[in-house]
N, C-alpha and C. Protein backbone atom coordinates (compact mmCIF):
# COMPACT_ATOMS: atom_id res chain seq x y z
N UNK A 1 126.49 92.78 103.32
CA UNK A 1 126.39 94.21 103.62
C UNK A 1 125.48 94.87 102.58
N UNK A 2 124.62 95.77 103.06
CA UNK A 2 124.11 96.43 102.36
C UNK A 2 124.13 98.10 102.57
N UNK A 3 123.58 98.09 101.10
CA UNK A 3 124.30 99.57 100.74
C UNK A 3 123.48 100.79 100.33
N UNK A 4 122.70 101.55 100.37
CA UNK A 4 121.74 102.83 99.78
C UNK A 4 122.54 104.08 99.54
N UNK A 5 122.65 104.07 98.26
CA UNK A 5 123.21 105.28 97.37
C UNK A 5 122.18 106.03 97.10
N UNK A 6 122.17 107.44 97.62
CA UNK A 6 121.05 108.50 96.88
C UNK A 6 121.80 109.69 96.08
N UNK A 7 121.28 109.57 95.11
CA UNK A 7 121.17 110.93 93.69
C UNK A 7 120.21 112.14 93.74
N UNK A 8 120.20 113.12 93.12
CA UNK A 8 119.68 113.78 92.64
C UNK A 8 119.25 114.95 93.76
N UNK A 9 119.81 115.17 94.52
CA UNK A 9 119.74 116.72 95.26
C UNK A 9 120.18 117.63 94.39
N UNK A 10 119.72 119.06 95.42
CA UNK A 10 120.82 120.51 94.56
C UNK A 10 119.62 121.27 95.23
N UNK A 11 119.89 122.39 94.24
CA UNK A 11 119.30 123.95 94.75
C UNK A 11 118.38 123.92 93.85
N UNK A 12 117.16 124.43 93.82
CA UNK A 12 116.20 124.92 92.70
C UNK A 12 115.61 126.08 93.28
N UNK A 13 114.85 126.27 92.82
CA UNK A 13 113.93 127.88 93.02
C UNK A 13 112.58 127.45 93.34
N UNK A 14 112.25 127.98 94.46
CA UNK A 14 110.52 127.96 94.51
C UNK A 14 109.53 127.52 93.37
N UNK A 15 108.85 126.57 93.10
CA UNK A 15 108.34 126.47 92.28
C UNK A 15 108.77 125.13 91.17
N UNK A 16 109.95 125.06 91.22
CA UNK A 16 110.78 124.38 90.46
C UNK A 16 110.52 122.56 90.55
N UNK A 17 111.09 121.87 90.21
CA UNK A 17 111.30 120.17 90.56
C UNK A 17 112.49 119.78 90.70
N UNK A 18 112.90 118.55 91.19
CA UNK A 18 113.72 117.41 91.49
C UNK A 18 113.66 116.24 91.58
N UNK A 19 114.35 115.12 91.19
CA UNK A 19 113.97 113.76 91.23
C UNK A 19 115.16 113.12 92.19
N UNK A 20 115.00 112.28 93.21
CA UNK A 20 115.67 111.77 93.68
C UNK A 20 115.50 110.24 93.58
N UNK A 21 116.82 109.86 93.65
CA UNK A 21 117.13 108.26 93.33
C UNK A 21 117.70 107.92 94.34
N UNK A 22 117.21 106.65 94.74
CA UNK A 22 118.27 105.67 95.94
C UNK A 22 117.97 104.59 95.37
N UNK A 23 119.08 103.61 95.33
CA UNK A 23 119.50 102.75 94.86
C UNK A 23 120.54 101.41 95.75
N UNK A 24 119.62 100.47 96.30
CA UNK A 24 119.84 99.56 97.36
C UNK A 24 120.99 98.17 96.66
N UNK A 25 121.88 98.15 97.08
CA UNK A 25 123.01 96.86 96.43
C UNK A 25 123.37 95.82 97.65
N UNK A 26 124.17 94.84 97.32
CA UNK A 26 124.13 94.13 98.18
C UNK A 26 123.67 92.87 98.42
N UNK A 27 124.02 92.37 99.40
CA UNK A 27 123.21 90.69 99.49
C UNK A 27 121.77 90.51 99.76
N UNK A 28 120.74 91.56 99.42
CA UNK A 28 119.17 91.44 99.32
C UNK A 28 118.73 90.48 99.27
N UNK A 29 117.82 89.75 100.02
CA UNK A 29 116.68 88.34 99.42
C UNK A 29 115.57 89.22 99.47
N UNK A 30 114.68 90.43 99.93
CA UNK A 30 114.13 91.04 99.45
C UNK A 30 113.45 92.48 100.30
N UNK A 31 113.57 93.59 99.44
CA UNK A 31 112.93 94.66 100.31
C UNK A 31 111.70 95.01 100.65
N UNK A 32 111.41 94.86 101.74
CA UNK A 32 110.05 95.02 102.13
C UNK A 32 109.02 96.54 101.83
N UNK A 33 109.89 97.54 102.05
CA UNK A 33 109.60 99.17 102.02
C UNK A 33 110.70 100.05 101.58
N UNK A 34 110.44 100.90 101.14
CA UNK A 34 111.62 101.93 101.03
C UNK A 34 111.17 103.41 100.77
N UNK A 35 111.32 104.30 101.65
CA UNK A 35 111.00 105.54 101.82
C UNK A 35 112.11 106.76 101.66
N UNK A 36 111.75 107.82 102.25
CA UNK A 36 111.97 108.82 101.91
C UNK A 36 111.85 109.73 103.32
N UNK A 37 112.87 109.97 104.03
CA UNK A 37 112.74 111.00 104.96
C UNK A 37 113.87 112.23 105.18
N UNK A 38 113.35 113.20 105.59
CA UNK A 38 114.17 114.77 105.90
C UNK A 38 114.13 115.05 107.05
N UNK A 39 115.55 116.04 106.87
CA UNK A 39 115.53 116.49 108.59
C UNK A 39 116.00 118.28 108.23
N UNK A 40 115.68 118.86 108.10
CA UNK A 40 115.74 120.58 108.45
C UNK A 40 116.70 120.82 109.62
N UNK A 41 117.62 121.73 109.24
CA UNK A 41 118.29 122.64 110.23
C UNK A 41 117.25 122.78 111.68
N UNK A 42 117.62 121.99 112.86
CA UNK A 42 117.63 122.41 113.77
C UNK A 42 116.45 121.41 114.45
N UNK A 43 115.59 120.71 113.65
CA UNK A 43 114.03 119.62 113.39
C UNK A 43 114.46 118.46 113.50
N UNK A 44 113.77 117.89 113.89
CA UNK A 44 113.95 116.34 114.15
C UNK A 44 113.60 115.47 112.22
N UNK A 45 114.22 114.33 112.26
CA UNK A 45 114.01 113.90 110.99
C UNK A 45 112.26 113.40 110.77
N UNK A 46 111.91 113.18 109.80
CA UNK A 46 110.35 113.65 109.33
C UNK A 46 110.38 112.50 108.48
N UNK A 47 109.12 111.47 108.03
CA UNK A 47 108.71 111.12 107.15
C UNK A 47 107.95 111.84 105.97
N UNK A 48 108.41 112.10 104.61
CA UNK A 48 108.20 111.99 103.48
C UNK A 48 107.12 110.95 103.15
N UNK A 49 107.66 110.37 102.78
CA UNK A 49 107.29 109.12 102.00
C UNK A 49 107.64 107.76 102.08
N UNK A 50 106.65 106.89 102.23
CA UNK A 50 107.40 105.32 101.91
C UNK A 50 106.01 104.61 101.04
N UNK A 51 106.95 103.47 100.05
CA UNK A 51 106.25 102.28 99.54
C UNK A 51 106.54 101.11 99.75
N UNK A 52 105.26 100.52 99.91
CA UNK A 52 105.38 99.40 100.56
C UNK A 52 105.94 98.70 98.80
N UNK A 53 106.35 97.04 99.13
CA UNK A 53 106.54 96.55 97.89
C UNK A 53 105.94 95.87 96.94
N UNK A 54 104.21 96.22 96.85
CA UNK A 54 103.37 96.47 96.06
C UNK A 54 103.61 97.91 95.36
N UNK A 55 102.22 98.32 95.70
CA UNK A 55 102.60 99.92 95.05
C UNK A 55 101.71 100.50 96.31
N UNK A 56 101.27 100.44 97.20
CA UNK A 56 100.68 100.97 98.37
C UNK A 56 102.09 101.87 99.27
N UNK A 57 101.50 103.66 98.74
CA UNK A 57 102.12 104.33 99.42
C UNK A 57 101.52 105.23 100.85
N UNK A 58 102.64 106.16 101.30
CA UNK A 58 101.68 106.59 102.34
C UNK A 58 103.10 108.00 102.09
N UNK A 59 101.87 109.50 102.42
CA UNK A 59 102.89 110.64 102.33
C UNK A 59 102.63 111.35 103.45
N UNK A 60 103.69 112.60 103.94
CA UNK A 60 103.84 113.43 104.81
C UNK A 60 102.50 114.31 104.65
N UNK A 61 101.26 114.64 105.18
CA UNK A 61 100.43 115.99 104.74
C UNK A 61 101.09 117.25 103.72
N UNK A 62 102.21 117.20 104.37
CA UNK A 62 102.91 118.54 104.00
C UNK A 62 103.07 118.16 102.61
N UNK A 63 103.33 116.94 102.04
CA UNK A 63 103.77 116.93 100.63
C UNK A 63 103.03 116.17 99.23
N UNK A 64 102.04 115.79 100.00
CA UNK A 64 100.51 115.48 99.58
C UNK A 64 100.31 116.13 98.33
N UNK A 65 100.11 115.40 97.38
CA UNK A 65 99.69 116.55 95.69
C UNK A 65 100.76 117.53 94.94
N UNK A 66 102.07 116.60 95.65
CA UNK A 66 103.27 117.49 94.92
C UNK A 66 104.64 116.34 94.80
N UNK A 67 104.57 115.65 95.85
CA UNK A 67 105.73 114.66 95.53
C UNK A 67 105.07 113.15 95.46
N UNK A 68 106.30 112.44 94.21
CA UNK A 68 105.89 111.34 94.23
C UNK A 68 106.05 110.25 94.31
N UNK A 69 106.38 108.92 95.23
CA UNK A 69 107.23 108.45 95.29
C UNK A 69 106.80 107.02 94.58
N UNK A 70 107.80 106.33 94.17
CA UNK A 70 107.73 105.30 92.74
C UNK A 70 109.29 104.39 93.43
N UNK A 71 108.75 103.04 92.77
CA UNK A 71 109.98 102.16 93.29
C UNK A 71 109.83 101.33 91.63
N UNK A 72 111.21 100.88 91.20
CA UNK A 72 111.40 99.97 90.66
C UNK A 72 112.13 98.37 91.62
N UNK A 73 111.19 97.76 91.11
CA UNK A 73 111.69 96.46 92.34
C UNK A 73 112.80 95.90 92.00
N UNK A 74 112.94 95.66 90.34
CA UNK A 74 113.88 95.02 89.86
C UNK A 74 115.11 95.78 89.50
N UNK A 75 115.19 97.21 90.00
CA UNK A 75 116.36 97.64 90.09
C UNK A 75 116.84 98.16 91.45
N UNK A 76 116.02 97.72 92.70
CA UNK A 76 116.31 97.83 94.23
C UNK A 76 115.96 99.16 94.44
N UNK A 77 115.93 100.48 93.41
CA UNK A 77 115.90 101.90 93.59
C UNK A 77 113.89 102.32 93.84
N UNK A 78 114.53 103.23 94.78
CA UNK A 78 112.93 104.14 95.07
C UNK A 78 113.50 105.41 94.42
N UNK A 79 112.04 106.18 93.65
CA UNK A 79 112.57 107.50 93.66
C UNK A 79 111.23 108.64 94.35
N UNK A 80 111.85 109.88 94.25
CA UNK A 80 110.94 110.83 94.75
C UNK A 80 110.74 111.78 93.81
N UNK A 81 109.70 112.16 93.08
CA UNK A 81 109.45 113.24 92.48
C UNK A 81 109.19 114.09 93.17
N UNK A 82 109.98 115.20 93.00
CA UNK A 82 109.47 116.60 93.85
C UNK A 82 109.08 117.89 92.70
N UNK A 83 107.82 118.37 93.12
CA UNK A 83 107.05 119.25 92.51
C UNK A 83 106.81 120.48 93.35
N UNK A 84 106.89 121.66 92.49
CA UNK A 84 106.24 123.14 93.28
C UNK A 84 106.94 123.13 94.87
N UNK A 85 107.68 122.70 94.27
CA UNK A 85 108.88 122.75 95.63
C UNK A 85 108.73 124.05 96.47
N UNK A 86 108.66 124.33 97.68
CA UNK A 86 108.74 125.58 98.68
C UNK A 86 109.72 125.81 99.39
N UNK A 87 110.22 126.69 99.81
CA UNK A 87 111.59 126.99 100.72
C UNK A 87 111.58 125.92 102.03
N UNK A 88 110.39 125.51 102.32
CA UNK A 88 110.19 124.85 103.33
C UNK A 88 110.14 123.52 103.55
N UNK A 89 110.43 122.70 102.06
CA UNK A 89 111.35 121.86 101.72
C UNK A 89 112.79 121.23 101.84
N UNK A 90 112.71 122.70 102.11
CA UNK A 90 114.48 122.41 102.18
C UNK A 90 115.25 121.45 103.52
N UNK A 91 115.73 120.52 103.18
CA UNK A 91 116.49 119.95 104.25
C UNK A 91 117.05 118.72 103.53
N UNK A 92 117.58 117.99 104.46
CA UNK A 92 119.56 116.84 104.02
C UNK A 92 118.11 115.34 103.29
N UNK A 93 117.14 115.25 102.93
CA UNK A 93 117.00 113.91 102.42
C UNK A 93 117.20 112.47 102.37
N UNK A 94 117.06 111.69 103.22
CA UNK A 94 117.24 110.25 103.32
C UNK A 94 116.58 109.17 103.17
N UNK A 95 117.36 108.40 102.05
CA UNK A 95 116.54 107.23 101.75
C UNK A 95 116.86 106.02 102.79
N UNK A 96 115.53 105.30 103.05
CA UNK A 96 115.24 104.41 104.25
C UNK A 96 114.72 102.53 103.50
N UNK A 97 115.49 101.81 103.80
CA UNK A 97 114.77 100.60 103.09
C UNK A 97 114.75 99.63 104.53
N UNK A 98 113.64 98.86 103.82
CA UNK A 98 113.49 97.60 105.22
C UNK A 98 114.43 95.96 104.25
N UNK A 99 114.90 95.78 104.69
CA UNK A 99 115.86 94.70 103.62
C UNK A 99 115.96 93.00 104.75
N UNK A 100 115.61 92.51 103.54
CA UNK A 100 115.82 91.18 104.71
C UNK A 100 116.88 90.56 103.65
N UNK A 101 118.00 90.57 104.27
CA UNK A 101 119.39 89.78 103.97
C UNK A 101 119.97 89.51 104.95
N UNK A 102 120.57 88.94 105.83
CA UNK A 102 121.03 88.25 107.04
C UNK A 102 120.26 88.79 108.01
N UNK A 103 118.91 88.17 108.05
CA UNK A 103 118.39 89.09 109.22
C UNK A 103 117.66 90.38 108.13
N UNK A 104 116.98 90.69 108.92
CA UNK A 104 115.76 91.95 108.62
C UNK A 104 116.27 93.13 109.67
N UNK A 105 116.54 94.21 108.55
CA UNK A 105 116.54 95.54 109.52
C UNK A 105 116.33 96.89 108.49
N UNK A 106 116.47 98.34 108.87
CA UNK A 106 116.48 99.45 108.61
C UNK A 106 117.52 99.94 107.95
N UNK A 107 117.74 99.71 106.92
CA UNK A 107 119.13 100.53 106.16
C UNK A 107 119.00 101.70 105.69
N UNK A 108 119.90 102.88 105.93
CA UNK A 108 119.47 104.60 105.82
C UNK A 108 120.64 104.37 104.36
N UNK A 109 120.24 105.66 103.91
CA UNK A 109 121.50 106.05 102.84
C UNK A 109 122.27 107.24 103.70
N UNK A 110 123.16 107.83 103.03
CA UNK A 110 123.82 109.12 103.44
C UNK A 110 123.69 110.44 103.80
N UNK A 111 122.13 110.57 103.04
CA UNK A 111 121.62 111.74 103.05
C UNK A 111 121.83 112.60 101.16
N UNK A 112 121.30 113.68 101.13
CA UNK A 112 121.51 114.38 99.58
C UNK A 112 120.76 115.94 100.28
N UNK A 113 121.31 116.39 100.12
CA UNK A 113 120.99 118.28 100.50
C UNK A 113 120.30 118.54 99.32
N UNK A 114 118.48 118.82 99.72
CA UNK A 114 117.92 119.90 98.61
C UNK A 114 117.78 121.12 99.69
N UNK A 115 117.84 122.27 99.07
CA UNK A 115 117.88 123.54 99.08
C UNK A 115 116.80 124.22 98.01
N UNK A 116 116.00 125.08 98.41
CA UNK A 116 114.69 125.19 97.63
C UNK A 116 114.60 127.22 97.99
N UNK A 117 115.20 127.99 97.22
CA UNK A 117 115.41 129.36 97.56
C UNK A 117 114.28 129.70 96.81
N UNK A 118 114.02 130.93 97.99
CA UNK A 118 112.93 131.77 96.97
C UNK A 118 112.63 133.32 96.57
């Protein structure tokens, strides 16, 4: 079984930052990708961010020159730097990994609520 724990939501202010952590456990032989997606009150869920498991990333337009996303391999965790954050940010956060341990599939985390007031 595998498992994606994410950290580091909350509220900030326009302008402000956040770092988010997900952190993959479990019977791994190895992760292929691990991203970063949101879903807004009322919006369908959205890609953010993902890295492949080199360092070849790919981002949302919308968040292009402000967030950043970074993986440590040897600790299973991706994170997201978020910068100059906008109200329009705001939504539930989910970390996404591709994991091949019995079989290859899509493992989500729980979600983490940022909130970005202005």
């Amino acid at each position: 079984q595998v498992q994606l724990v994410e950290s580091g939501g909350g509220l900030v202010q326009a302008g402000g930052s956040l770092r988010l952590s997900c952190a993959a456990s479990g019977s791994i032989f190895s992760i292929n990708l691990m991203g970063w997606y949101r879903q807004a009150p009322g919006k369908q869920r959205e890609l953010v961010a993902v890295i492949i498991s080199g360092s070849s990333t790919n981002y949302a337009d919308s968040v292009k020159g402000r967030f950043t996303i970074s993986r440590d391999n040897a600790k299973n965790t991706v994170y997201l730097q978020m910068n100059s954050l906008k109200p329009e940010d705001t939504a539930v956060y989910y970390c996404a990994a591709d994991v091949s341990a019995n079989g290859r599939r899509v493992y989500w985390g729980q979600g983490t609520q940022v909130t970005v007031s202005s």
